[in-house]
PDB file of N, CA and C in Angstrom:
ATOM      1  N   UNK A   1      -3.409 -28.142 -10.485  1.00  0.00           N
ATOM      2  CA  UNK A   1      -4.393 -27.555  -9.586  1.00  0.00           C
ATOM      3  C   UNK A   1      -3.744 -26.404  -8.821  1.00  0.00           C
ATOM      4  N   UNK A   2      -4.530 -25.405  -8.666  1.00  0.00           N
ATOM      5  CA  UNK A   2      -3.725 -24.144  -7.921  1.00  0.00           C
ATOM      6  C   UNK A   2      -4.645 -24.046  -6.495  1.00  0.00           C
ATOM      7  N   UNK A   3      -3.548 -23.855  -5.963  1.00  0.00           N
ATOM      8  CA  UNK A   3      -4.009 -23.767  -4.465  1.00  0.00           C
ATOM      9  C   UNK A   3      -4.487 -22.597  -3.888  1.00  0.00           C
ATOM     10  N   UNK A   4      -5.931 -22.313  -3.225  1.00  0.00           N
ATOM     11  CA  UNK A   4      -6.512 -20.884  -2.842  1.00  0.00           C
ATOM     12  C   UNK A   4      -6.789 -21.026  -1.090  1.00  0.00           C
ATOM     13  N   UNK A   5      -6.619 -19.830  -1.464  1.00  0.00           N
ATOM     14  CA  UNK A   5      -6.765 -19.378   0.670  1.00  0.00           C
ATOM     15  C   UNK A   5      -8.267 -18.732   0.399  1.00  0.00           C
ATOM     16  N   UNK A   6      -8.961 -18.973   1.205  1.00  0.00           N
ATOM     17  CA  UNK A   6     -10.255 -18.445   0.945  1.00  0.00           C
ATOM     18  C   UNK A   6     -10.331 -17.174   1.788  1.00  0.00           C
ATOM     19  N   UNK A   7      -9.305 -16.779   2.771  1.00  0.00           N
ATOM     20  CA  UNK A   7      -8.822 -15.291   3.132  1.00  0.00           C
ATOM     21  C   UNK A   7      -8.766 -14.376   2.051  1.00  0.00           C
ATOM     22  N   UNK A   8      -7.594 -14.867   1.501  1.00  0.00           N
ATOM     23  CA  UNK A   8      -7.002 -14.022   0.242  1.00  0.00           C
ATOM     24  C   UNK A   8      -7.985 -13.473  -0.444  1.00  0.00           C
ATOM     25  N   UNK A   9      -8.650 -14.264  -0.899  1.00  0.00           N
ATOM     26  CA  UNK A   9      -9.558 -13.918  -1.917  1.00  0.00           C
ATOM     27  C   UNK A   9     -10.522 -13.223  -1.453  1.00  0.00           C
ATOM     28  N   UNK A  10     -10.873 -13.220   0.143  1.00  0.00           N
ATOM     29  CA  UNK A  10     -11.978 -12.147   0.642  1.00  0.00           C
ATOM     30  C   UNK A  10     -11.373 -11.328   0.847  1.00  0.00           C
ATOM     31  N   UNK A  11     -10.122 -11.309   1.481  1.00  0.00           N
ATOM     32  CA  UNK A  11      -9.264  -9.197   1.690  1.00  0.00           C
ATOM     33  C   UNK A  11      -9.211  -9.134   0.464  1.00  0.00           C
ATOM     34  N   UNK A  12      -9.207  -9.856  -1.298  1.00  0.00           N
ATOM     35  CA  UNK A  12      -8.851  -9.187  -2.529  1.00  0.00           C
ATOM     36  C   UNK A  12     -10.169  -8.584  -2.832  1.00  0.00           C
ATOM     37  N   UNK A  13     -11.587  -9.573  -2.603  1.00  0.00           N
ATOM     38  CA  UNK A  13     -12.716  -9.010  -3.597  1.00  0.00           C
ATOM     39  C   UNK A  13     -12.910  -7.538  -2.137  1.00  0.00           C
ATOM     40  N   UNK A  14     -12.732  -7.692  -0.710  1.00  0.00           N
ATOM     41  CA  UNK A  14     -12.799  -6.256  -0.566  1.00  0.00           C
ATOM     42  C   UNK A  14     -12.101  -4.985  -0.985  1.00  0.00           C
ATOM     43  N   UNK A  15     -11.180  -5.456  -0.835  1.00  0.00           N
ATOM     44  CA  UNK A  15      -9.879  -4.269  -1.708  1.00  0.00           C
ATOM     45  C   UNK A  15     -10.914  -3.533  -2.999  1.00  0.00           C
ATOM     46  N   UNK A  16     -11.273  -4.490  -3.775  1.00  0.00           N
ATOM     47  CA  UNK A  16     -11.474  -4.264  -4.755  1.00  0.00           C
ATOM     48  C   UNK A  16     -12.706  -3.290  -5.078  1.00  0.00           C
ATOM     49  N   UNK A  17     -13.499  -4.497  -4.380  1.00  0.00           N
ATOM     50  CA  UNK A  17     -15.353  -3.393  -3.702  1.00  0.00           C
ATOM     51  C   UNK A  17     -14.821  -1.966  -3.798  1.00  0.00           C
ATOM     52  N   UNK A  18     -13.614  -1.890  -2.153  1.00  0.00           N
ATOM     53  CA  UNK A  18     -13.799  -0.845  -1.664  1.00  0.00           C
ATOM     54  C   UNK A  18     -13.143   0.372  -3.112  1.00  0.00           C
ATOM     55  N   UNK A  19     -11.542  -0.325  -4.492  1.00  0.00           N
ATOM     56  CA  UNK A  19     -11.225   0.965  -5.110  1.00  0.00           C
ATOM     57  C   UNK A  19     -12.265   1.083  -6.087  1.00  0.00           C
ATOM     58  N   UNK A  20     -13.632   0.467  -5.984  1.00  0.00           N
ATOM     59  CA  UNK A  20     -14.651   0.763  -7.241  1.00  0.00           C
ATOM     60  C   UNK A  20     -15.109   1.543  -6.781  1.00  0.00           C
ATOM     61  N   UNK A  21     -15.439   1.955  -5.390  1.00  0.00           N
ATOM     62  CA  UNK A  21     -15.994   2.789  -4.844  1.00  0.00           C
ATOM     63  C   UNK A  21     -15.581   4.091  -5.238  1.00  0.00           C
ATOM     64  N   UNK A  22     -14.616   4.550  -5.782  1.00  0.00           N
ATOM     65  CA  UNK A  22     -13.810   5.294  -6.283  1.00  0.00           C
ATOM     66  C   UNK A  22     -13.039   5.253  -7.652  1.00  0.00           C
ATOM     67  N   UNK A  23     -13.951   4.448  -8.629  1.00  0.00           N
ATOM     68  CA  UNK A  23     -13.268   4.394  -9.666  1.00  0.00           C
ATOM     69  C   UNK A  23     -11.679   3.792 -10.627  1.00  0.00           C
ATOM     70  N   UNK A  24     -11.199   3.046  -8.788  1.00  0.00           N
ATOM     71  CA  UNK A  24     -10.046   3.079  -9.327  1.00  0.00           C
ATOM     72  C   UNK A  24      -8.770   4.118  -9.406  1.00  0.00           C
ATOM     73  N   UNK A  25      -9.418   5.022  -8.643  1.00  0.00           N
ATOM     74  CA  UNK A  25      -8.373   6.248  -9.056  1.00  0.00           C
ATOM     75  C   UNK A  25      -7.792   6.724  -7.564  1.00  0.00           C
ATOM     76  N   UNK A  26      -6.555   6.519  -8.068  1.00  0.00           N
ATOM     77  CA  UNK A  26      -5.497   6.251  -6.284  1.00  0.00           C
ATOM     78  C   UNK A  26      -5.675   7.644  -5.482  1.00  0.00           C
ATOM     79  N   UNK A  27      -5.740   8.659  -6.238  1.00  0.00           N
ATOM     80  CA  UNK A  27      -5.309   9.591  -5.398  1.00  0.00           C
ATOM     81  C   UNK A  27      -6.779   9.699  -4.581  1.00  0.00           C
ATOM     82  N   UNK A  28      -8.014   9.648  -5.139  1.00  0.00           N
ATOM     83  CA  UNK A  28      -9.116   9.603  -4.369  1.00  0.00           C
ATOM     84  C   UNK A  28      -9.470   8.762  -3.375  1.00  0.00           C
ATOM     85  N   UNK A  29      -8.974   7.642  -3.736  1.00  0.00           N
ATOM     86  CA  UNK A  29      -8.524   6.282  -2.330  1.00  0.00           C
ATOM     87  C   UNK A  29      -7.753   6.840  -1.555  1.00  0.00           C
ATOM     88  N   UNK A  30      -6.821   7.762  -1.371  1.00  0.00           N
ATOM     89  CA  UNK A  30      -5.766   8.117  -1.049  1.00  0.00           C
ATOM     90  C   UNK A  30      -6.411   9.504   0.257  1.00  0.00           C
ATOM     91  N   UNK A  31      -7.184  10.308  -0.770  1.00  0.00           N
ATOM     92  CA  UNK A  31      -8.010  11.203  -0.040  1.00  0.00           C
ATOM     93  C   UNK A  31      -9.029  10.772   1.235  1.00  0.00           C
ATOM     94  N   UNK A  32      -9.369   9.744   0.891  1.00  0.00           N
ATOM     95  CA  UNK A  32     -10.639   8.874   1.403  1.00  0.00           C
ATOM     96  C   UNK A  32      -9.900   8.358   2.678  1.00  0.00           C
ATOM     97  N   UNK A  33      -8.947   7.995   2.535  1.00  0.00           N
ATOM     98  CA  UNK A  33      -8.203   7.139   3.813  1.00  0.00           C
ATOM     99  C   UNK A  33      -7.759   7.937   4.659  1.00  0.00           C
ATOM    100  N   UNK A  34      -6.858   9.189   4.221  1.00  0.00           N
ATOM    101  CA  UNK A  34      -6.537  10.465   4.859  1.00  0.00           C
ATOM    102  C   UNK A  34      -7.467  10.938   5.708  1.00  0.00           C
ATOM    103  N   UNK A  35      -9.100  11.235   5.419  1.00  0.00           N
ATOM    104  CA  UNK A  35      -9.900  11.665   6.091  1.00  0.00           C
ATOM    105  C   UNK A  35     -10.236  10.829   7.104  1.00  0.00           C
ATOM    106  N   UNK A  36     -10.265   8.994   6.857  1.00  0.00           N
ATOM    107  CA  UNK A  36     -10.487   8.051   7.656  1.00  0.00           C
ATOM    108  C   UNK A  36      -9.784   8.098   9.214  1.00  0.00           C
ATOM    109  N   UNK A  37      -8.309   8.527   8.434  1.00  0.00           N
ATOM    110  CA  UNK A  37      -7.260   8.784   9.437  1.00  0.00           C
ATOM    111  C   UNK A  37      -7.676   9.970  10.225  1.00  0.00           C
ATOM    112  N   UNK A  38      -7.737  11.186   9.989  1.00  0.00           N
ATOM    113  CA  UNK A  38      -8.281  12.235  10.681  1.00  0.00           C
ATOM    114  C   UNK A  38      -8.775  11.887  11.815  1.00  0.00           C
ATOM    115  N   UNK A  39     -10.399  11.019  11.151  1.00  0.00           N
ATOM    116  CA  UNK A  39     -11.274  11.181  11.940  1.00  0.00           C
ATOM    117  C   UNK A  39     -11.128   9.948  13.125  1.00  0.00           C
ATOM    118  N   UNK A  40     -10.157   9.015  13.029  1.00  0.00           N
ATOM    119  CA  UNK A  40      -9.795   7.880  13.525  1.00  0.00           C
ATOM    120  C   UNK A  40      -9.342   8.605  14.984  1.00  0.00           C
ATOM    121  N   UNK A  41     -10.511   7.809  15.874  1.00  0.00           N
ATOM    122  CA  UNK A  41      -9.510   7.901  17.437  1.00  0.00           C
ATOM    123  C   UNK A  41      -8.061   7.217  17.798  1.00  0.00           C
ATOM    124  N   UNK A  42      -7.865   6.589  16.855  1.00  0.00           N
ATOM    125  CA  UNK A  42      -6.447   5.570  17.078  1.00  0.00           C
ATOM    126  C   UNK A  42      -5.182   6.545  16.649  1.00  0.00           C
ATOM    127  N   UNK A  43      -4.346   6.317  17.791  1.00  0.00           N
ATOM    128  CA  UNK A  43      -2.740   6.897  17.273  1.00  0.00           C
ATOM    129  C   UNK A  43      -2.570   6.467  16.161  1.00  0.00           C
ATOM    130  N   UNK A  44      -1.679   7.496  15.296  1.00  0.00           N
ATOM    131  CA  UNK A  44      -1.019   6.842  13.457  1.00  0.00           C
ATOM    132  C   UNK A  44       0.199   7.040  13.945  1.00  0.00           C
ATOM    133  N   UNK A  45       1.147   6.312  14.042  1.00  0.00           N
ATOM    134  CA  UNK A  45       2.407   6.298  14.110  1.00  0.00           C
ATOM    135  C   UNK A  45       3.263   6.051  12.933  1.00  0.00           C
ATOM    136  N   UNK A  46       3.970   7.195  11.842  1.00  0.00           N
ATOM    137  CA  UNK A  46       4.091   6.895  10.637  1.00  0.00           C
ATOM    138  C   UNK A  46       5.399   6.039  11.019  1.00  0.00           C
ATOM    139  N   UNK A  47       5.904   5.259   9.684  1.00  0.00           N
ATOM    140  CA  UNK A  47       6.958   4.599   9.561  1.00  0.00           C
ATOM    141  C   UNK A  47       8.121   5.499   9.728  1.00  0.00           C
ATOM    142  N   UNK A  48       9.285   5.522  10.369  1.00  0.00           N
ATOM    143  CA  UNK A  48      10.697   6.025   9.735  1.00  0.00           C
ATOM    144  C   UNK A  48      11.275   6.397   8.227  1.00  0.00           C
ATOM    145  N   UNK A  49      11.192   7.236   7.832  1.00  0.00           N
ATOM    146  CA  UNK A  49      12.487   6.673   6.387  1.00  0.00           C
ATOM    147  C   UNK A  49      13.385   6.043   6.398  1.00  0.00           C
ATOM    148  N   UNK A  50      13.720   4.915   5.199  1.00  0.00           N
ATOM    149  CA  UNK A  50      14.716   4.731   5.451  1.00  0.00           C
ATOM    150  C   UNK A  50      15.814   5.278   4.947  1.00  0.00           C
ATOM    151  N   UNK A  51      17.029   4.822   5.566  1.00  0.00           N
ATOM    152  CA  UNK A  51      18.200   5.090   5.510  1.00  0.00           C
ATOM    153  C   UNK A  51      18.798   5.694   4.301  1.00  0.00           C
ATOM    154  N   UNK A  52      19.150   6.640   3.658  1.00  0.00           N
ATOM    155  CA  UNK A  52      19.664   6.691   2.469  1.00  0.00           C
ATOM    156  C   UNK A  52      20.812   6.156   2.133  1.00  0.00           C
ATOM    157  N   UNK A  53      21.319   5.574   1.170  1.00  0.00           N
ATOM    158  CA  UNK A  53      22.513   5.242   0.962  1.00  0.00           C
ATOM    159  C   UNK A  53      23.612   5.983   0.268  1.00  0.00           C
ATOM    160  N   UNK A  54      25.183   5.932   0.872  1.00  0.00           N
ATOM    161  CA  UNK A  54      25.486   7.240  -0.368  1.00  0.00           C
ATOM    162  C   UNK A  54      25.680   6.446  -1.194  1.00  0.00           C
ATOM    163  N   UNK A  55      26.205   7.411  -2.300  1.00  0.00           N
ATOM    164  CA  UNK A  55      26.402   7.177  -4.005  1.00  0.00           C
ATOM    165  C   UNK A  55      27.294   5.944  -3.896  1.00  0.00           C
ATOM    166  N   UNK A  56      28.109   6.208  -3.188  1.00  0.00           N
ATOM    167  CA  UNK A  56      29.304   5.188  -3.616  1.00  0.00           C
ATOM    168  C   UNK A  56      29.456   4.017  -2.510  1.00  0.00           C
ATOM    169  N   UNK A  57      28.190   3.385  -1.904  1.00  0.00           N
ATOM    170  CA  UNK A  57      28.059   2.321  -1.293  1.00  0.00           C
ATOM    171  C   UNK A  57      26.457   1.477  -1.747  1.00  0.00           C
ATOM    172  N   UNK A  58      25.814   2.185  -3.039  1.00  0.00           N
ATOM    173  CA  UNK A  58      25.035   1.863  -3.993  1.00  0.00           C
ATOM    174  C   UNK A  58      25.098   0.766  -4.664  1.00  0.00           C
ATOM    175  N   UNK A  59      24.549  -0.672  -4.297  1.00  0.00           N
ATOM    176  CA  UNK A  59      24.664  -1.845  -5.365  1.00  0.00           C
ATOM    177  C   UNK A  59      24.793  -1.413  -6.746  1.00  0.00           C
ATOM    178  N   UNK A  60      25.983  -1.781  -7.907  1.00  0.00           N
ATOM    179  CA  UNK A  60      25.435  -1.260  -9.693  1.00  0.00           C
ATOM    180  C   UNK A  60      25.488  -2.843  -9.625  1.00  0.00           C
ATOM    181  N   UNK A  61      24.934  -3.506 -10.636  1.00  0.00           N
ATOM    182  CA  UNK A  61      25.027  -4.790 -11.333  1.00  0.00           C
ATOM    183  C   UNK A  61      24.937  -3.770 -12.865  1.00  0.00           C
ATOM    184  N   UNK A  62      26.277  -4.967 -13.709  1.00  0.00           N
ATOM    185  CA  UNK A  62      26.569  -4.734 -14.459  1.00  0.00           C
ATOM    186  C   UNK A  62      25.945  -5.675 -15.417  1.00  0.00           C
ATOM    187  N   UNK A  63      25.537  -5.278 -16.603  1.00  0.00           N
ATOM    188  CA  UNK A  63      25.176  -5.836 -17.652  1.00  0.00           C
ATOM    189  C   UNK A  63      25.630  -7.156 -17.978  1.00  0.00           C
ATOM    190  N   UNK A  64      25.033  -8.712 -18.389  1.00  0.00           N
ATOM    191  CA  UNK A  64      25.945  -9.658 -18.769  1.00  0.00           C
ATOM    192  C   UNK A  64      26.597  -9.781 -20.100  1.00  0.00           C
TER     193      UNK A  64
END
């Protein structure tokens, strides 16, 4: 038996509603939210970048 959140599944079927609304196609979701943002009275406070790492403090994992 698999266990369901009946949340989940309502933020998924909206997600979903909302990229049909658009075909599916990110960059137009993408456009759509941008303008949302615009027109939004709320501060957007973007994230930081993060940190870059240099070259030679870069995790490699090696092949087994």
């Amino acid at each position: 038996m698999r266990w369901r959140d009946p949340i989940v599944e309502e933020v998924r079927r909206a997600r979903d509603a909302y990229a049909k609304q658009f075909n599916y196609d990110l960059d137009a979701i993408y456009r759509d939210l941008k303008v949302k943002e615009h027109q939004s009275k709320q501060r957007v406070v973007p994230c930081p970048p993060k940190p870059q790492q240099a070259p030679d403090q870069q995790s490699v994992t090696k092949p087994a």
